[in-house]
PDB file of N, CA and C in Angstrom:
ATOM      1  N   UNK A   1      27.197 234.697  32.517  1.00  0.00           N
ATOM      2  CA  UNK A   1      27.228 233.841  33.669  1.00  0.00           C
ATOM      3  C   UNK A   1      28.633 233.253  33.758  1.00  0.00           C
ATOM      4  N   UNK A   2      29.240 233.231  35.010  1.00  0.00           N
ATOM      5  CA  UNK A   2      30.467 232.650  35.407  1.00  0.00           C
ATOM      6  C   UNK A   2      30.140 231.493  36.280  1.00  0.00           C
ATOM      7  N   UNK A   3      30.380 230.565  35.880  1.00  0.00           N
ATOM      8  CA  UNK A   3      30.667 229.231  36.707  1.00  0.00           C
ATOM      9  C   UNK A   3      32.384 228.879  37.248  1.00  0.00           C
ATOM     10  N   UNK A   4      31.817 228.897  38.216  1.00  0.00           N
ATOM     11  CA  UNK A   4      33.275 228.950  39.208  1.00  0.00           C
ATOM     12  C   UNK A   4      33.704 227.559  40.471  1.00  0.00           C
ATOM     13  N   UNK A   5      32.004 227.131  40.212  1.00  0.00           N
ATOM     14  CA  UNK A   5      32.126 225.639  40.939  1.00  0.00           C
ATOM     15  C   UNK A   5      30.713 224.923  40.491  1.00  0.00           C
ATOM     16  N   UNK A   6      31.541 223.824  40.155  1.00  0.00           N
ATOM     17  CA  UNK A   6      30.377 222.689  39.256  1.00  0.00           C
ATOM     18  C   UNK A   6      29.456 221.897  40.612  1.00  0.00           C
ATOM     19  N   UNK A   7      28.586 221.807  40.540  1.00  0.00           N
ATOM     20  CA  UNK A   7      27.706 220.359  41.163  1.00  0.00           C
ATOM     21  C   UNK A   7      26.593 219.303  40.395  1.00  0.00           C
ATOM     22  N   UNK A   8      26.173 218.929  40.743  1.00  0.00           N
ATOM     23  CA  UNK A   8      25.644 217.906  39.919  1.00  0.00           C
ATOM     24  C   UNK A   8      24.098 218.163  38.902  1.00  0.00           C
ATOM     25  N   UNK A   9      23.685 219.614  39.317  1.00  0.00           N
ATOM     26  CA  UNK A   9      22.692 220.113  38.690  1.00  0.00           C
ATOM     27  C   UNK A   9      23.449 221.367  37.921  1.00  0.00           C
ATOM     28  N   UNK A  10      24.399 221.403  37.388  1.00  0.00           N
ATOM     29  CA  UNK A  10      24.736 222.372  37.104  1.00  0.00           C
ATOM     30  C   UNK A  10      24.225 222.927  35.736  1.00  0.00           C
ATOM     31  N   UNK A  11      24.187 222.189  35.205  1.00  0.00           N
ATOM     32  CA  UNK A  11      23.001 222.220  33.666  1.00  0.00           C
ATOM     33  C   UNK A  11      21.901 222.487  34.280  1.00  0.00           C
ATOM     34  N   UNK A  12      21.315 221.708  34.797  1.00  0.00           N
ATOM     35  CA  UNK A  12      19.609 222.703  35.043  1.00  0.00           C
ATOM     36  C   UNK A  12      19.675 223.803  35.841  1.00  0.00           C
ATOM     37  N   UNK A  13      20.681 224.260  36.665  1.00  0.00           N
ATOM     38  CA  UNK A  13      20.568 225.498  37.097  1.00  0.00           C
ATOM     39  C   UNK A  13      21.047 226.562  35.900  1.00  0.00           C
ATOM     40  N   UNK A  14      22.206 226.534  35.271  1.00  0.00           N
ATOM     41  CA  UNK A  14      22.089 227.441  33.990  1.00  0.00           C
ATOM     42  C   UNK A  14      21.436 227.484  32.844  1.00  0.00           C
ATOM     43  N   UNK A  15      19.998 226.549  33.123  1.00  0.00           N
ATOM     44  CA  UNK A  15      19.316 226.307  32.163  1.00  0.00           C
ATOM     45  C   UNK A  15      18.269 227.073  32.964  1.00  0.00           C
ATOM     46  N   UNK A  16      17.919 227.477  34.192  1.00  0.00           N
ATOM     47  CA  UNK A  16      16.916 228.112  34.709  1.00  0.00           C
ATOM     48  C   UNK A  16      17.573 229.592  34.499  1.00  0.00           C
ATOM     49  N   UNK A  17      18.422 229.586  34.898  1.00  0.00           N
ATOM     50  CA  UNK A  17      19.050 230.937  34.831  1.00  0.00           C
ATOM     51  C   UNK A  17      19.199 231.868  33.209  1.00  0.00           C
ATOM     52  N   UNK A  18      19.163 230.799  32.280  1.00  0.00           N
ATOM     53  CA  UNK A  18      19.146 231.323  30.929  1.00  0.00           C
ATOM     54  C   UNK A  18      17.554 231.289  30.480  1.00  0.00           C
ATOM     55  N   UNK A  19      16.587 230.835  31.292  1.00  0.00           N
ATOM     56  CA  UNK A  19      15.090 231.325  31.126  1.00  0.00           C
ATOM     57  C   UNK A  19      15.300 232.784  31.531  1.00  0.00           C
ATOM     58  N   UNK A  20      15.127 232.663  32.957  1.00  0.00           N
ATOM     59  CA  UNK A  20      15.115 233.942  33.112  1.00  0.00           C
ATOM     60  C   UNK A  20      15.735 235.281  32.582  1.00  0.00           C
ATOM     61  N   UNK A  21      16.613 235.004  32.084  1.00  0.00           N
ATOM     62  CA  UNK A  21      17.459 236.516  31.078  1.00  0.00           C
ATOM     63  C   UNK A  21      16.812 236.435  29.847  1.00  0.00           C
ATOM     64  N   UNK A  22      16.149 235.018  29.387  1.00  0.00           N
ATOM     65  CA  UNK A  22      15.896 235.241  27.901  1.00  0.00           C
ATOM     66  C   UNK A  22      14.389 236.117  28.525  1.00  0.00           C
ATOM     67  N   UNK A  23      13.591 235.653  29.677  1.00  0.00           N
ATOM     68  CA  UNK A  23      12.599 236.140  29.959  1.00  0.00           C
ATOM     69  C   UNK A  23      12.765 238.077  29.522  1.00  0.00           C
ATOM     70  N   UNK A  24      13.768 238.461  30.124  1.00  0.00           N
ATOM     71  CA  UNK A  24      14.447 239.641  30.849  1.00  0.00           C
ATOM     72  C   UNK A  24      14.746 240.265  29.073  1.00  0.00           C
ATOM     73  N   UNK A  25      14.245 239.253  27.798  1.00  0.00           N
ATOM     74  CA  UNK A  25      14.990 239.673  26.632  1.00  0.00           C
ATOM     75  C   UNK A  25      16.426 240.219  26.708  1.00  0.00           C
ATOM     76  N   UNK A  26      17.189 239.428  27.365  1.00  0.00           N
ATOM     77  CA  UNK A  26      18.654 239.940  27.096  1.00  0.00           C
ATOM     78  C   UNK A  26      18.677 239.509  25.657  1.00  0.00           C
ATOM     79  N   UNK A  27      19.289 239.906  25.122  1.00  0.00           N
ATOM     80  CA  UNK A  27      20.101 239.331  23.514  1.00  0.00           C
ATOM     81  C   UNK A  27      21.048 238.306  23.676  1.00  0.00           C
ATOM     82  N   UNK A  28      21.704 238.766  23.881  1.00  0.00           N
ATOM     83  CA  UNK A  28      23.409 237.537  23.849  1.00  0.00           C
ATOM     84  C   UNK A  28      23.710 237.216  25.298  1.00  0.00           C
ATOM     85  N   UNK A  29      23.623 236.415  25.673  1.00  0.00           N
ATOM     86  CA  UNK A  29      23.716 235.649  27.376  1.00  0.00           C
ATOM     87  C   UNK A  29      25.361 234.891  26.891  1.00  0.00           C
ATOM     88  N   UNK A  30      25.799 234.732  27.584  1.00  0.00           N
ATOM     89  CA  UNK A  30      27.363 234.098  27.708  1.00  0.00           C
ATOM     90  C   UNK A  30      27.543 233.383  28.918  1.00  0.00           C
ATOM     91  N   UNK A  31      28.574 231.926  28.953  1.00  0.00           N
ATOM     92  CA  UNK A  31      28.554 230.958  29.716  1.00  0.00           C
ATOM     93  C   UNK A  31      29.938 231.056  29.852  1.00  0.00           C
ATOM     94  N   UNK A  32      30.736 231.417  30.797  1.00  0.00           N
ATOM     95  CA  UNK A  32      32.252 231.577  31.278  1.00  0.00           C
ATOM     96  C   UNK A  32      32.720 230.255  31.863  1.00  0.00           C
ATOM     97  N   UNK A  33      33.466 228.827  31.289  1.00  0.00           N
ATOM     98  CA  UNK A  33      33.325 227.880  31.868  1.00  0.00           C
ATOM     99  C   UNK A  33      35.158 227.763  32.367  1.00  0.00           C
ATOM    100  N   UNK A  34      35.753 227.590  33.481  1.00  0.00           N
ATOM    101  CA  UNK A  34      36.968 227.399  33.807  1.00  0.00           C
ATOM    102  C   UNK A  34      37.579 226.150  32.449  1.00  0.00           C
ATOM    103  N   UNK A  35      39.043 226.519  31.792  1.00  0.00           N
ATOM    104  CA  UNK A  35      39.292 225.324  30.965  1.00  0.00           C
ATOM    105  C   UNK A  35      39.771 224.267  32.316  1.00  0.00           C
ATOM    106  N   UNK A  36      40.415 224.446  33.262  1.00  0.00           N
ATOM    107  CA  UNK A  36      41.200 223.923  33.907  1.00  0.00           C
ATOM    108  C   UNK A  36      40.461 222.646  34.706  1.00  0.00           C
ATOM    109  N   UNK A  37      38.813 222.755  34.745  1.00  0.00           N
ATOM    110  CA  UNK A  37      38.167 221.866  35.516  1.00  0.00           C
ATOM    111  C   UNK A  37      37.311 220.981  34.576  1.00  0.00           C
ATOM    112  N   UNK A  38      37.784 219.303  35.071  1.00  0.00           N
ATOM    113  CA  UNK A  38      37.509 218.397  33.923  1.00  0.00           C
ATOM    114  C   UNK A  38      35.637 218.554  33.763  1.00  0.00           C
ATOM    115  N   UNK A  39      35.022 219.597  34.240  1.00  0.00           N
ATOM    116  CA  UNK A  39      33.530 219.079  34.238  1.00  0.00           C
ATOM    117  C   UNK A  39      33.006 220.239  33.335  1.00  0.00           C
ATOM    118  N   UNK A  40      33.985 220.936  33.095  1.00  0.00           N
ATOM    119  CA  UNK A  40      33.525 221.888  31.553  1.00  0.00           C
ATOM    120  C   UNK A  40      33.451 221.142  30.207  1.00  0.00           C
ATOM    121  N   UNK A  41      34.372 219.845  29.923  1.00  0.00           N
ATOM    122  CA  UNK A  41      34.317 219.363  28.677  1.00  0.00           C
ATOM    123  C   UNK A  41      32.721 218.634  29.231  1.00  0.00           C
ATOM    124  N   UNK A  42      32.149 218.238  29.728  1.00  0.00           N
ATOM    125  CA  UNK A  42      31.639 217.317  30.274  1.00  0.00           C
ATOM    126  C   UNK A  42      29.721 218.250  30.177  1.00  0.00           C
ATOM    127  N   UNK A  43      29.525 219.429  30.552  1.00  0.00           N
ATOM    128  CA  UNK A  43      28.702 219.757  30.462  1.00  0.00           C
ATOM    129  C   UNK A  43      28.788 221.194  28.783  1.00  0.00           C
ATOM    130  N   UNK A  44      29.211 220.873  28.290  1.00  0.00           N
ATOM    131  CA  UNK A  44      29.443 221.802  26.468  1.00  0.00           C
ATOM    132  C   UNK A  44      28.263 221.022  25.907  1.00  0.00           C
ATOM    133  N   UNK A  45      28.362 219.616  25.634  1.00  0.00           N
ATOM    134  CA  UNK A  45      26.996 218.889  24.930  1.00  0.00           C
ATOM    135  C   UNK A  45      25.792 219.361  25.542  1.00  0.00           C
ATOM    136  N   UNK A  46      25.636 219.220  26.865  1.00  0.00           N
ATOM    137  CA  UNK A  46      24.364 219.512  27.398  1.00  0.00           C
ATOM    138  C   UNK A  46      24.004 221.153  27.047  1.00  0.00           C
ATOM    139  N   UNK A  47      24.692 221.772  27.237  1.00  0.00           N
ATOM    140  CA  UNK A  47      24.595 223.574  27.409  1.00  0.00           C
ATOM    141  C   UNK A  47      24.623 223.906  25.726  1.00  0.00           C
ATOM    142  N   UNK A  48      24.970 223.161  24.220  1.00  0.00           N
ATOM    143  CA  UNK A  48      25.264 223.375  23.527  1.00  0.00           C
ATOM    144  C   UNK A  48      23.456 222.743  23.100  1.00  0.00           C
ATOM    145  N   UNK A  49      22.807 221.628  23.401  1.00  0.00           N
ATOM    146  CA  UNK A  49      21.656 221.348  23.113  1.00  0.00           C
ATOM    147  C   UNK A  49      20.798 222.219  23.700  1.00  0.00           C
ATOM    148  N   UNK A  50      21.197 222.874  24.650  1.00  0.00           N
ATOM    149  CA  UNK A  50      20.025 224.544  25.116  1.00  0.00           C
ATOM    150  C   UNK A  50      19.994 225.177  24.161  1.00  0.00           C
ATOM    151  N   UNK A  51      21.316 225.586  23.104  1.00  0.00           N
ATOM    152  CA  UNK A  51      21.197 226.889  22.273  1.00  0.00           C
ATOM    153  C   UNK A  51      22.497 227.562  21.713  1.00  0.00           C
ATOM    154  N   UNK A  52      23.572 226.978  23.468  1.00  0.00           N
ATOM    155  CA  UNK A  52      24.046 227.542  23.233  1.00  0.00           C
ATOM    156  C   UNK A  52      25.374 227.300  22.600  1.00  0.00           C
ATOM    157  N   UNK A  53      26.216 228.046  21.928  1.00  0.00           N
ATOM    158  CA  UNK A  53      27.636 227.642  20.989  1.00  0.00           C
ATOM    159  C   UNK A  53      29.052 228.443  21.391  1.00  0.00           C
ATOM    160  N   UNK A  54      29.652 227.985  20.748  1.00  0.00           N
ATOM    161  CA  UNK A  54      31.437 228.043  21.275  1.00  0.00           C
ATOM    162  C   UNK A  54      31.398 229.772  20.538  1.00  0.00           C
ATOM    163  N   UNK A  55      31.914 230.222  21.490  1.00  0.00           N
ATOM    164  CA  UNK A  55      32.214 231.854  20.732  1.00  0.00           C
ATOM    165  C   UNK A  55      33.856 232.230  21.197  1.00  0.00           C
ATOM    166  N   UNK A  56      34.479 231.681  22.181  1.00  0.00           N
ATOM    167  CA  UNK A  56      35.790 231.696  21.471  1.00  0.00           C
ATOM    168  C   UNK A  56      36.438 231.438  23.822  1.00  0.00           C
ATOM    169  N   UNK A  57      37.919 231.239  23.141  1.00  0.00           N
ATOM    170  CA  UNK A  57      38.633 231.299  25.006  1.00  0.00           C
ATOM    171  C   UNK A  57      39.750 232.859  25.048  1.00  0.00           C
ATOM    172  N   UNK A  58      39.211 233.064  26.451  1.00  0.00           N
ATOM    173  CA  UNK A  58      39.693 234.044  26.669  1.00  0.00           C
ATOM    174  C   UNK A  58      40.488 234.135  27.938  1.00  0.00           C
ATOM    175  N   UNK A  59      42.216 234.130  27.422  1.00  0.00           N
ATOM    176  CA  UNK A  59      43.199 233.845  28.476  1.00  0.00           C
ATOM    177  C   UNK A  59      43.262 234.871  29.550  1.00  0.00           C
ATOM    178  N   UNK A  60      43.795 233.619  31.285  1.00  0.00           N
ATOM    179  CA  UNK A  60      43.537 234.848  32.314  1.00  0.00           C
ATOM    180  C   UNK A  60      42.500 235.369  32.513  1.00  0.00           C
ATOM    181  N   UNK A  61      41.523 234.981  32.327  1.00  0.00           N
ATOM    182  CA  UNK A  61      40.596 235.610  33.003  1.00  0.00           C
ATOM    183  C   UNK A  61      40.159 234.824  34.472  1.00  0.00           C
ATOM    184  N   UNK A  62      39.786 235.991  35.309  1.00  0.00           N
ATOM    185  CA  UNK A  62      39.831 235.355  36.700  1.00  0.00           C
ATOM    186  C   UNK A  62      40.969 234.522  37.076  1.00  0.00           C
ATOM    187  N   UNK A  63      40.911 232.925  37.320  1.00  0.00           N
ATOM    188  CA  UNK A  63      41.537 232.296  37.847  1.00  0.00           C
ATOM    189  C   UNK A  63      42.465 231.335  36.802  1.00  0.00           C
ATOM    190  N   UNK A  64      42.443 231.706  35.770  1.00  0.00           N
ATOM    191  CA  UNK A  64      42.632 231.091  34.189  1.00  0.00           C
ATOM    192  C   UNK A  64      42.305 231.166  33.402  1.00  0.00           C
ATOM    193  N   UNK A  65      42.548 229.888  32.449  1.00  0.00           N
ATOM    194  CA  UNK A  65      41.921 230.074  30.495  1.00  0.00           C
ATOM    195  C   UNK A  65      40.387 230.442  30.951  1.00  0.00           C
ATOM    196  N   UNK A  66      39.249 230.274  30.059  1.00  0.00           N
ATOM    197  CA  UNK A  66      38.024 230.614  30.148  1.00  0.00           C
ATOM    198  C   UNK A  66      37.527 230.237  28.928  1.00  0.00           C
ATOM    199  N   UNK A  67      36.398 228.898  28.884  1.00  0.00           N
ATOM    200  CA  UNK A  67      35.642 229.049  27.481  1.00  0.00           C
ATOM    201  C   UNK A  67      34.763 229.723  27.410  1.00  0.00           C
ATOM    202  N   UNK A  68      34.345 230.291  26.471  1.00  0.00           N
ATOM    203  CA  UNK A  68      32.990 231.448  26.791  1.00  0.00           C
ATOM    204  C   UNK A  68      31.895 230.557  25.276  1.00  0.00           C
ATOM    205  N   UNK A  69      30.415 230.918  26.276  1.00  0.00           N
ATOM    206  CA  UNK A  69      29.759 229.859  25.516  1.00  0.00           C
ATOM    207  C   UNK A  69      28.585 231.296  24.985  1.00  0.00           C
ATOM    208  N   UNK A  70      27.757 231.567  24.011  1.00  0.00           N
ATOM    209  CA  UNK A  70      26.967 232.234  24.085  1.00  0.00           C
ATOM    210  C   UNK A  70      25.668 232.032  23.167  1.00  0.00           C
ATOM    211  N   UNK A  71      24.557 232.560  23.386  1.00  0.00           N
ATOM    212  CA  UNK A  71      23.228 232.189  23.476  1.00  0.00           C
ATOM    213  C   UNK A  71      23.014 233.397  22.972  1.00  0.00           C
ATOM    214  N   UNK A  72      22.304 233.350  22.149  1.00  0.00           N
ATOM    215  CA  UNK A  72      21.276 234.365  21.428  1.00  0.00           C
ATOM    216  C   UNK A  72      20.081 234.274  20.977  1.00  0.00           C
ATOM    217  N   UNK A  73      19.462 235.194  21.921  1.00  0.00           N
ATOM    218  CA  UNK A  73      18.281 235.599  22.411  1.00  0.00           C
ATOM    219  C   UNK A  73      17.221 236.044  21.107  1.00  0.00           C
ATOM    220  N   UNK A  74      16.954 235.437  19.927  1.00  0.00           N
ATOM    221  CA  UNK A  74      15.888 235.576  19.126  1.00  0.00           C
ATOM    222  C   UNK A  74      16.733 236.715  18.271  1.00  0.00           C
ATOM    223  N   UNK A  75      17.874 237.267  18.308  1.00  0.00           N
ATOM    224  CA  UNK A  75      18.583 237.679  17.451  1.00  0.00           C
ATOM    225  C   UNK A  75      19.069 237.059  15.941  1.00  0.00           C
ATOM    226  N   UNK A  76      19.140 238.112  15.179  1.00  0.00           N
ATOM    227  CA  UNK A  76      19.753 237.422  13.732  1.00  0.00           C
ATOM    228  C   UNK A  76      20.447 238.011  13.371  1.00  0.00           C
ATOM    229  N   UNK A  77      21.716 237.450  12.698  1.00  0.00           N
ATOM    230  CA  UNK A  77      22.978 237.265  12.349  1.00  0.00           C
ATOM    231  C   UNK A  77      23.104 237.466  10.949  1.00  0.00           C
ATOM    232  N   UNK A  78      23.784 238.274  10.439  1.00  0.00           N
ATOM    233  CA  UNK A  78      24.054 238.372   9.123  1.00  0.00           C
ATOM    234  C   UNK A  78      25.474 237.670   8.787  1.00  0.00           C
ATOM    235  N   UNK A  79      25.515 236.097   8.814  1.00  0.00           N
ATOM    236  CA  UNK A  79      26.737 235.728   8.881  1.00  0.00           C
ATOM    237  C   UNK A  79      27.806 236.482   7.284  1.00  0.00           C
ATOM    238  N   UNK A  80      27.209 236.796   6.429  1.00  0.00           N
ATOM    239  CA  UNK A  80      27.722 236.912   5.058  1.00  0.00           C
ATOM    240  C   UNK A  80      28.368 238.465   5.391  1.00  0.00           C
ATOM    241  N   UNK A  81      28.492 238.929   6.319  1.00  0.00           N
ATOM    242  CA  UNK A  81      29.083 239.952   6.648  1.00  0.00           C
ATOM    243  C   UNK A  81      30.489 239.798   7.698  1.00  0.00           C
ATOM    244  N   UNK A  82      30.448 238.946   7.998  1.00  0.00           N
ATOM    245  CA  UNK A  82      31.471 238.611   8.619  1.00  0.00           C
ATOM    246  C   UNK A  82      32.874 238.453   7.834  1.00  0.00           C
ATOM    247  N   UNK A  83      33.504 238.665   8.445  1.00  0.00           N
ATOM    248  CA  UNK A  83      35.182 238.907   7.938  1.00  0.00           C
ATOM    249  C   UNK A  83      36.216 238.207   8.563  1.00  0.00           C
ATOM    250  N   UNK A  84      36.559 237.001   8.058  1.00  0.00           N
ATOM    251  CA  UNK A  84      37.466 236.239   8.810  1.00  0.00           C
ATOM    252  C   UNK A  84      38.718 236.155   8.438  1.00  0.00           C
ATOM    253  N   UNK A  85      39.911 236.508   8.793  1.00  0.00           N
ATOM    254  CA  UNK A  85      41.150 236.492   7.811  1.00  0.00           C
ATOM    255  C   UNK A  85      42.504 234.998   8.273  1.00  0.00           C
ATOM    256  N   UNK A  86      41.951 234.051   9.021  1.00  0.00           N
ATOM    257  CA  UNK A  86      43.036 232.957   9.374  1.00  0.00           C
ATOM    258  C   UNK A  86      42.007 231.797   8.711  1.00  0.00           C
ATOM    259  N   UNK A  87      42.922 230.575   8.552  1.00  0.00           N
ATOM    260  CA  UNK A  87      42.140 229.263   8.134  1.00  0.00           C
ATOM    261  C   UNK A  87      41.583 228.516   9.532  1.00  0.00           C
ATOM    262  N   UNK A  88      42.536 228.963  10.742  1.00  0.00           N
ATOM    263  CA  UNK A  88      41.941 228.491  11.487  1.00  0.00           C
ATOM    264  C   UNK A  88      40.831 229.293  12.411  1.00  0.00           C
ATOM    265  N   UNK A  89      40.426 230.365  11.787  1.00  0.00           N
ATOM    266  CA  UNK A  89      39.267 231.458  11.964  1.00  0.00           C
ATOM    267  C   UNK A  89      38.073 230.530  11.187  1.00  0.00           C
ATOM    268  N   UNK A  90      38.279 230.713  10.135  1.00  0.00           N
ATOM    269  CA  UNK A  90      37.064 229.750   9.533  1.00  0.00           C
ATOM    270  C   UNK A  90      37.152 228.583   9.838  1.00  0.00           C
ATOM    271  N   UNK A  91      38.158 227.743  10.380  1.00  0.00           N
ATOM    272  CA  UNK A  91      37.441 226.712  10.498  1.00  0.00           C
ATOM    273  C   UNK A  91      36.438 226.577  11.833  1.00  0.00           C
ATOM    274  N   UNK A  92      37.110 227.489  12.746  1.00  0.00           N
ATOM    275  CA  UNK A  92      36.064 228.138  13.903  1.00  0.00           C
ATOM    276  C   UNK A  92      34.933 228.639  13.523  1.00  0.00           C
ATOM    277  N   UNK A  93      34.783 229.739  12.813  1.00  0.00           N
ATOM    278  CA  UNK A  93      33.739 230.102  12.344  1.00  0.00           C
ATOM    279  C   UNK A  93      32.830 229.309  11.601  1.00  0.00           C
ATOM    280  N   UNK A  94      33.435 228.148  10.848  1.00  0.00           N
ATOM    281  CA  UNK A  94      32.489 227.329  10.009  1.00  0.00           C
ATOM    282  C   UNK A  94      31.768 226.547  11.617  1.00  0.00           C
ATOM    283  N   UNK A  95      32.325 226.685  12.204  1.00  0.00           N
ATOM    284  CA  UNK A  95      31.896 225.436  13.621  1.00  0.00           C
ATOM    285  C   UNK A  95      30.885 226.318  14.076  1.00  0.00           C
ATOM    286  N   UNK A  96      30.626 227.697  14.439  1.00  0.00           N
ATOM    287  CA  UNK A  96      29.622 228.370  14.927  1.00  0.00           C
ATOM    288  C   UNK A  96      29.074 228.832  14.200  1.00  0.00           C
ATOM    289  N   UNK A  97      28.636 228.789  12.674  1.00  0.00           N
ATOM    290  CA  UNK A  97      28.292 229.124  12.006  1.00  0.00           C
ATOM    291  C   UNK A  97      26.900 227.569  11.897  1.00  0.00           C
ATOM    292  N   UNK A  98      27.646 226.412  12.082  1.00  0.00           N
ATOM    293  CA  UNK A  98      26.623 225.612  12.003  1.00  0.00           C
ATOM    294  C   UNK A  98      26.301 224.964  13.276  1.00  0.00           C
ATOM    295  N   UNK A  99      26.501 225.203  14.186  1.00  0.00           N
ATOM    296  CA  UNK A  99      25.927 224.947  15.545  1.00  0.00           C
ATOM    297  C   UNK A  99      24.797 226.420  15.629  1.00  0.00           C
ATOM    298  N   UNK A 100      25.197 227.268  15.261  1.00  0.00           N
ATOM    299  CA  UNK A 100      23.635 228.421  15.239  1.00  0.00           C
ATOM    300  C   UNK A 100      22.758 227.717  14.237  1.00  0.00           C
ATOM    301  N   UNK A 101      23.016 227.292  13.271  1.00  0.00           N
ATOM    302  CA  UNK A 101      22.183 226.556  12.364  1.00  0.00           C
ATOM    303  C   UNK A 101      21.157 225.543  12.605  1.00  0.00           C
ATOM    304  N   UNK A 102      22.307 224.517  13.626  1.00  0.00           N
ATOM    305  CA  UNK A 102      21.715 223.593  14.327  1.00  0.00           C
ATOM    306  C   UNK A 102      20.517 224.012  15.392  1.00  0.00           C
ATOM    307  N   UNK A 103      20.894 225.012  15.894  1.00  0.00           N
ATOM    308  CA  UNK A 103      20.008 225.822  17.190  1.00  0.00           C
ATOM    309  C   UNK A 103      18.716 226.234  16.158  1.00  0.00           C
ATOM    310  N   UNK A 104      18.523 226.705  15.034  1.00  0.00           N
ATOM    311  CA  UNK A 104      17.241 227.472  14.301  1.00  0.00           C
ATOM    312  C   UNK A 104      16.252 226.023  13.946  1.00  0.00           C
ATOM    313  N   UNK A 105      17.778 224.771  13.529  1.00  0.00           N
ATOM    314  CA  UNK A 105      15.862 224.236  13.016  1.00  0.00           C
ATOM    315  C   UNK A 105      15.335 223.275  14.252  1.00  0.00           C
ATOM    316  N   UNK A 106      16.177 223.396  15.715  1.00  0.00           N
ATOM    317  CA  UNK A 106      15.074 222.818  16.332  1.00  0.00           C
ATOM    318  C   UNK A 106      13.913 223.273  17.023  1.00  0.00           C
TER     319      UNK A 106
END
């Protein structure tokens, strides 16, 4: 999902919209949020208590930076397989490593 203009339901509409794909069993759903517009820092808490977690920014895309948020769909993760080679990789990775954590025991 790309969000390209915020309004004031914008959490419960990508919260309906991420029923329906989980309905649809997608696996991994992704949240494309503009960095440039102050109402992306602003809706991460809300969209991060759905499920979903920081999976990384990806420059230029579309109209600019891009945070990309993603959701996984009853999938499991073999984190001990993962291969991280920067400190500031793990310290990223330690961050989505326990925000999925956070997502299992509620």
């Amino acid at each position: 999902m790309r969000v390209s203009h915020f309004g004031k339901d914008i959490v419960e509409l990508l919260s309906f919209r991420l029923h329906e794909l989980c309905l649809q069993k997608i696996d991994c759903i992704y949240v494309d949020l503009p960095l440039y517009h102050p109402m992306t820092q602003q809706i991460c808490a809300p969209l991060e208590m759905k499920g979903f977690f920081f999976t990384g920014i990806i420059p230029e895309m579309f109209d600019g930076d891009v945070m990309r948020l993603q959701y996984l769909n009853n999938v499991d993760i073999d984190f001990e397989k993962v291969t991280v080679v920067s400190d500031f990789g793990k310290e990223l990775f330690d961050y989505v490593v326990k925000a999925h954590e956070r997502e299992l025991s509620v």
